[in-house]
Protein backbone atom coordinates (compact mmCIF):
# COMPACT_ATOMS: atom_id res chain seq x y z
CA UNK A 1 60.71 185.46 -114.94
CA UNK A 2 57.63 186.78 -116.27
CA UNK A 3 54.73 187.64 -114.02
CA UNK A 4 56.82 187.41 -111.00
CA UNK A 5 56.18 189.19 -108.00
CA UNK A 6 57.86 192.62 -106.87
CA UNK A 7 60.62 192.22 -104.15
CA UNK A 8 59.07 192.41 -100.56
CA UNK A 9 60.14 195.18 -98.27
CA UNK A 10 62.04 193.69 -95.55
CA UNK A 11 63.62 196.55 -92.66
CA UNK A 12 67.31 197.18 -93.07
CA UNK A 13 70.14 197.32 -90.51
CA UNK A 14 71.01 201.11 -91.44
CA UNK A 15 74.09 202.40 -93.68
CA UNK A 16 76.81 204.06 -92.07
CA UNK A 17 76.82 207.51 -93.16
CA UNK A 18 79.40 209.65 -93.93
CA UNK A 19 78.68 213.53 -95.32
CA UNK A 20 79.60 213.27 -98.98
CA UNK A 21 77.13 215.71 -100.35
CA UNK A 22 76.30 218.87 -100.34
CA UNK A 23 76.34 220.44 -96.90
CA UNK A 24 73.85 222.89 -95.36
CA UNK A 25 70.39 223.61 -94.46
CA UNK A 26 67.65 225.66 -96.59
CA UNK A 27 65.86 228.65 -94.82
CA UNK A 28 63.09 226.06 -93.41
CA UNK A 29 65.72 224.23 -91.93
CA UNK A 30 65.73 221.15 -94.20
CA UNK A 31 69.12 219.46 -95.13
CA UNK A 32 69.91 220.29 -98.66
CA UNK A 33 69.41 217.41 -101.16
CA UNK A 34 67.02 215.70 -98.10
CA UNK A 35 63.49 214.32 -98.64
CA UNK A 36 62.13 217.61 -96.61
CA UNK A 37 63.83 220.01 -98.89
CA UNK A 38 62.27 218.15 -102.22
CA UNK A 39 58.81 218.28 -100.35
CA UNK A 40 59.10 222.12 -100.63
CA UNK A 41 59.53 221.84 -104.85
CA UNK A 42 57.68 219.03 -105.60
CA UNK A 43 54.42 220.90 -106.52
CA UNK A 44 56.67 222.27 -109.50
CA UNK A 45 59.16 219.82 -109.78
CA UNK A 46 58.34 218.48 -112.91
CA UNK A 47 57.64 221.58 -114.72
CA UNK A 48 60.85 222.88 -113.46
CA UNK A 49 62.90 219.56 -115.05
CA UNK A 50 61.21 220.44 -118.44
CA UNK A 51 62.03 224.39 -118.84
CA UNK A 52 65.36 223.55 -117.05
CA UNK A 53 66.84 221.57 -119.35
CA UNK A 54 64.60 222.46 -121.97
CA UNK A 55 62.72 219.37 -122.44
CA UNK A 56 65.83 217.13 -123.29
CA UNK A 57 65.61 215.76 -119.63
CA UNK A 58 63.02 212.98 -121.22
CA UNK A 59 65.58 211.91 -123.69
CA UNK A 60 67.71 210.92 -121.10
CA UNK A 61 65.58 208.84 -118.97
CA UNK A 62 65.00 207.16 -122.43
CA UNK A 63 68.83 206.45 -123.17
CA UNK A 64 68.75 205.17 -119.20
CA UNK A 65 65.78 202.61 -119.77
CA UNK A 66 67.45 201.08 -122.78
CA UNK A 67 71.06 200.83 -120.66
CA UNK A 68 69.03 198.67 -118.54
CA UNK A 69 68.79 195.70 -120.91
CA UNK A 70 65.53 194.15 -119.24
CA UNK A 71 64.25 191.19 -120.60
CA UNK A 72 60.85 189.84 -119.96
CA UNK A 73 59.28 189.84 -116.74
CA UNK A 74 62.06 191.54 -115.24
CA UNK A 75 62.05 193.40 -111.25
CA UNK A 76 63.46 196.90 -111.12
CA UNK A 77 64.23 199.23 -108.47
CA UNK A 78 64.07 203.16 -109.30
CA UNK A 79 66.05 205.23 -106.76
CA UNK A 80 65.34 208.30 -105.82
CA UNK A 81 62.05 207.84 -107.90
CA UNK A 82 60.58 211.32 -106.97
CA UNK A 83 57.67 211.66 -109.15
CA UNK A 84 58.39 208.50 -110.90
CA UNK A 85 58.99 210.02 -114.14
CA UNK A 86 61.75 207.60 -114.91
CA UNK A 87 59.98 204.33 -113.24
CA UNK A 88 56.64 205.19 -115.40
CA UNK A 89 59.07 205.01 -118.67
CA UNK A 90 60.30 201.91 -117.69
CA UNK A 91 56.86 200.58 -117.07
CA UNK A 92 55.60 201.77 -120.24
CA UNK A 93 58.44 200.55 -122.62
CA UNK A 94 58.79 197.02 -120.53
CA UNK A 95 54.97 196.04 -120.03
CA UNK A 96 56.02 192.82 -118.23
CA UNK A 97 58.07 194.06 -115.47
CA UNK A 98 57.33 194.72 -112.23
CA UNK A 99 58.92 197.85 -110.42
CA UNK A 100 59.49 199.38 -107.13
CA UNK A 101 60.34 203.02 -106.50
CA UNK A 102 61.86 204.57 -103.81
CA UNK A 103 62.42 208.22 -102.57
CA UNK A 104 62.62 210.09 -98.90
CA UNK A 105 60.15 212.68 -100.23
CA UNK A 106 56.82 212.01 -98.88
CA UNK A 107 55.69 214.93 -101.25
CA UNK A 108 57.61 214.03 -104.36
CA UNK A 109 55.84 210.04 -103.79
CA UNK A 110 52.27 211.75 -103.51
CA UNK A 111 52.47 213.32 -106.79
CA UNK A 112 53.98 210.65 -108.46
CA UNK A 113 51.54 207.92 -106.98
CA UNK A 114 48.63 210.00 -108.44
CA UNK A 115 50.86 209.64 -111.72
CA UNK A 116 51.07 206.11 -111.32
CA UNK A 117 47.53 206.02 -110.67
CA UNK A 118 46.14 207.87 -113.80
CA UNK A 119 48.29 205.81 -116.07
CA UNK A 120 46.83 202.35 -114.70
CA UNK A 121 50.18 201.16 -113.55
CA UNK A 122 49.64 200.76 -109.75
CA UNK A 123 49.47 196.81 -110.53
CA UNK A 124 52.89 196.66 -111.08
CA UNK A 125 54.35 199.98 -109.77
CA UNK A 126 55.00 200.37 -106.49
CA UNK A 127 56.35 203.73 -104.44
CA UNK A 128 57.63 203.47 -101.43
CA UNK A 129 59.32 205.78 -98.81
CA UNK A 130 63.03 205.33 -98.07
CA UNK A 131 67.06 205.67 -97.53
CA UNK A 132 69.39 204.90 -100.51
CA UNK A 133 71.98 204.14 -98.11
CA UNK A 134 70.36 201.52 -96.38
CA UNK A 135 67.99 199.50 -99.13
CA UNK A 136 64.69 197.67 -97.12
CA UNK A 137 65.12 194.68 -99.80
CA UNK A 138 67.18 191.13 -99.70
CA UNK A 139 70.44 190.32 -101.79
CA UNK A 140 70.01 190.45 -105.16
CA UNK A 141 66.34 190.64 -105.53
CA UNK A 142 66.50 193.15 -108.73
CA UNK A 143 67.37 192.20 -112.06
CA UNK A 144 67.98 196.05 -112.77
CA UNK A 145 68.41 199.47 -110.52
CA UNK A 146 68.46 202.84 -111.81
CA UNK A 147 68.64 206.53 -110.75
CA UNK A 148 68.07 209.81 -112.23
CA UNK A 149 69.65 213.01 -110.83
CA UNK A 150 69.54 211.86 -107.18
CA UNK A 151 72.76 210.28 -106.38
CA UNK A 152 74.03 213.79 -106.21
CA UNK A 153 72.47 214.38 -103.51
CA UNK A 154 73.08 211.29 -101.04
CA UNK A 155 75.15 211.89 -98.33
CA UNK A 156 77.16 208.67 -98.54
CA UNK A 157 77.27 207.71 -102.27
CA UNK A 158 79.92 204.38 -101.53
CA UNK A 159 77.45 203.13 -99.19
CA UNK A 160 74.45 203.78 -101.88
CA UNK A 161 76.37 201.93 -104.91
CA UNK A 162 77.17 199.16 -102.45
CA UNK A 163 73.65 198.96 -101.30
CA UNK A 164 72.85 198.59 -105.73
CA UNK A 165 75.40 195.84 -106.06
CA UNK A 166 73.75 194.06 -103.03
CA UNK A 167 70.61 194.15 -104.18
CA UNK A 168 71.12 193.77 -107.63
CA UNK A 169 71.49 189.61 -109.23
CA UNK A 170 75.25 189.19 -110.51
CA UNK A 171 74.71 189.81 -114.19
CA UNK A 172 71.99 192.27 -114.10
CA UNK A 173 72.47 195.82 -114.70
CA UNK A 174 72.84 199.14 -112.65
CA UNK A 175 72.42 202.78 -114.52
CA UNK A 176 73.06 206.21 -112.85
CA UNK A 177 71.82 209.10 -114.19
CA UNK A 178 73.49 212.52 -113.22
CA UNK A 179 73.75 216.39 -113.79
CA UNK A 180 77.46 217.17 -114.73
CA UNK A 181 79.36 220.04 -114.30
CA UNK A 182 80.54 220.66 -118.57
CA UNK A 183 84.05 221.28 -119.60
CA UNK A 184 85.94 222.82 -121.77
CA UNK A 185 85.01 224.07 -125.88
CA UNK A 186 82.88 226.76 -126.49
CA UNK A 187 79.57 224.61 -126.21
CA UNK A 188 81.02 223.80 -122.60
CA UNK A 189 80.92 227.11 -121.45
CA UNK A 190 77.34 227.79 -122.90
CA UNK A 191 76.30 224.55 -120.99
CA UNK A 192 77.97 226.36 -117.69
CA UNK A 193 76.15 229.58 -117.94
CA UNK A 194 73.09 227.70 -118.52
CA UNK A 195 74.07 225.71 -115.23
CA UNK A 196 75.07 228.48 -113.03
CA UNK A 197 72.68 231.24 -113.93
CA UNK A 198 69.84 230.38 -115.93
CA UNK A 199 69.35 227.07 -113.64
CA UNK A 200 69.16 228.46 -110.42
CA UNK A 201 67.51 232.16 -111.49
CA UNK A 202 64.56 230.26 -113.32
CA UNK A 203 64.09 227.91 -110.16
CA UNK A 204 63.96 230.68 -107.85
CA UNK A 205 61.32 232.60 -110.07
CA UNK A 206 58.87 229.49 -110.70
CA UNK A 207 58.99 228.33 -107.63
CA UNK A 208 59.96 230.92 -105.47
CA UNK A 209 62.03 228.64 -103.62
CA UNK A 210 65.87 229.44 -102.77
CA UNK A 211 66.67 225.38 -103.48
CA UNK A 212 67.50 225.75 -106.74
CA UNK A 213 70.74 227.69 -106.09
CA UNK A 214 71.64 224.12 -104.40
CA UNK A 215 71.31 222.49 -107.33
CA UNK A 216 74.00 224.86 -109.21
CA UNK A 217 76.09 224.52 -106.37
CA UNK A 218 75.83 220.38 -106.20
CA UNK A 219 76.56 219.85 -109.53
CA UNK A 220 79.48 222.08 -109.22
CA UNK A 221 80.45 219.55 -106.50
CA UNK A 222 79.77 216.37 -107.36
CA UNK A 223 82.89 214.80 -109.14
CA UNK A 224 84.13 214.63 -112.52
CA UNK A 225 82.80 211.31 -115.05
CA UNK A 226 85.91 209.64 -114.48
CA UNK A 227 86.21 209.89 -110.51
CA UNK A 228 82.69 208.60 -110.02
CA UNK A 229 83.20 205.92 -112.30
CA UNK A 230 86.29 204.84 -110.40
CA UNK A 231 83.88 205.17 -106.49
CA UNK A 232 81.53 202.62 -108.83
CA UNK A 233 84.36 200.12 -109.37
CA UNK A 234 85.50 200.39 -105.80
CA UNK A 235 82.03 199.54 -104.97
CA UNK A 236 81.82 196.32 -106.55
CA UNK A 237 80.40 197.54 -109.61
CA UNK A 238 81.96 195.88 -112.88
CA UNK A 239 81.77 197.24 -116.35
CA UNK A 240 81.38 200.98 -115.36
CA UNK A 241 81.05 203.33 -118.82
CA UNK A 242 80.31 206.62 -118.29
CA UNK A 243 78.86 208.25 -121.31
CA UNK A 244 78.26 212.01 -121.31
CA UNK A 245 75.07 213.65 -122.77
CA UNK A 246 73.94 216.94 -124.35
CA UNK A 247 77.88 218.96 -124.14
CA UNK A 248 78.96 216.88 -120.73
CA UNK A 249 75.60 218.66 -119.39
CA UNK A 250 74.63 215.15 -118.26
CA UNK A 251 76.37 211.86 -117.95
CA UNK A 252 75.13 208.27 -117.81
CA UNK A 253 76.79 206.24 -115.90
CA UNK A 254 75.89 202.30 -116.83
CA UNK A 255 77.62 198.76 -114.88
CA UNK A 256 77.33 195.29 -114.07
CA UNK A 257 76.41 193.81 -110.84
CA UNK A 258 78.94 190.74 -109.71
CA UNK A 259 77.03 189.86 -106.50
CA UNK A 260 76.43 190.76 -103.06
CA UNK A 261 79.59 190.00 -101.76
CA UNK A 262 82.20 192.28 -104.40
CA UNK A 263 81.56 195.10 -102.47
CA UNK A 264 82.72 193.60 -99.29
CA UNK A 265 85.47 191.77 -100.63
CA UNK A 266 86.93 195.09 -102.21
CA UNK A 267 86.14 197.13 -99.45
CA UNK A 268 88.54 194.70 -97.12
């Protein structure tokens, strides 16, 4: 596989949606979670990740890139890329691959193409506006697909993890990362306060943006390790682990792809 070409972009016969996430609008009117409301933060966006979660946010991405298990010359697709923080890693630690990343925030794909840019990777990274739920790229045209901290936010997550197996080869791999809400011990309930007040309270003040109280409030929604793992499985996703990070402040969620057509078959 080495040197081979990224996946064309091809349009997409569009996702059925159904409102999974987060409901709402921010004072501007965006949806929460949508591509408008991350063009409002993304000036900041990357500061904010650091003194968030106090800089371990960059140890994560680095446990997701070596889930992926890429071998040479390998295609990868970064959802919800935003500033490409997670794609540039990959990029960096895998110097044969080639890499496409996608986000619906125009604003968050402007700062991270400069990124891209500046760290001479625009030969073999490329960012690209899109949908999740409805993937502009042919069966199984990925050898790995990854996300970090944006399936939270999509409003249909089935149709998104069936849209991964589909374009995903059977045998390569699929790793989710996501914000968790912590439970239970005493370093559980530090990781809570941390999550509902000094989250939000610090992304109000550095930004001066009201989003960030979404972000306390999605976290608190999205569902426990073990339910998402099980919305994986019925997805056509085989394999699913979900490993928690840093108190159950974070969990990994790693699988298999079988091929475009487990997803149908278990969805009949």
């Amino acid at each position: 596989m080495t040197g081979a070409p990224a996946p064309t972009v091809t349009p997409a016969t569009p996702a059925p949606a159904a409102a999974t996430a987060t409901a709402g609008t921010t004072p501007d009117g965006a949806r929460f979670g949508s591509g408008a409301m991350f063009d409002a933060i993304a000036p900041r966006y990357d500061l904010l990740n650091r003194l968030i979660s106090l800089g371990v946010d960059q140890r994560w991405r680095r446990l997701t890139v070596e889930s992926l298990r890429l071998a040479e010359g390998a295609r990868v697709l970064d959802l919800a890329t935003g500033t490409a923080d997670l794609a540039i890693q990959i990029a960096r630690r895998h110097p044969s691959t080639q890499l496409v990343g996608l986000d619906p925030s125009s604003g968050m794909l402007t700062i991270g193409r400069t990124k891209v840019e500046r760290g001479g990777l625009a030969d073999r990274l490329t960012l690209v506006e899109g949908d999740a739920q409805a993937l502009p790229f042919p069966d199984a045209s990925f050898d790995g697909v990854c996300m970090a901290f944006g399936i939270r936010n999509v409003q249909d997550r089935p149709c998104a993890l069936r849209e991964m197996a589909r374009v995903t080869r059977p045998g390569g791999r699929i790793a989710i990362l996501e914000l968790s809400e912590p439970r239970g011990g005493l370093m559980g309930a530090l990781a809570r306060f941390h999550v509902h007040t000094v989250v939000p309270a610090m992304g109000a003040l550095l930004s001066g943006k009201r989003e960030y109280r979404y972000l306390q409030e999605s976290i608190a929604r999205f569902p426990p390790p073990e339910e998402f793992a099980a919305i994986m499985r019925e997805a056509g996703l085989d394999e699913v682990e979900a490993r928690p990070l840093t108190f159950g402040v974070c969990c990994l969620f790693t699988a298999t792809a079988t091929g475009p057509g487990a997803a149908m078959v278990r969805a009949g």
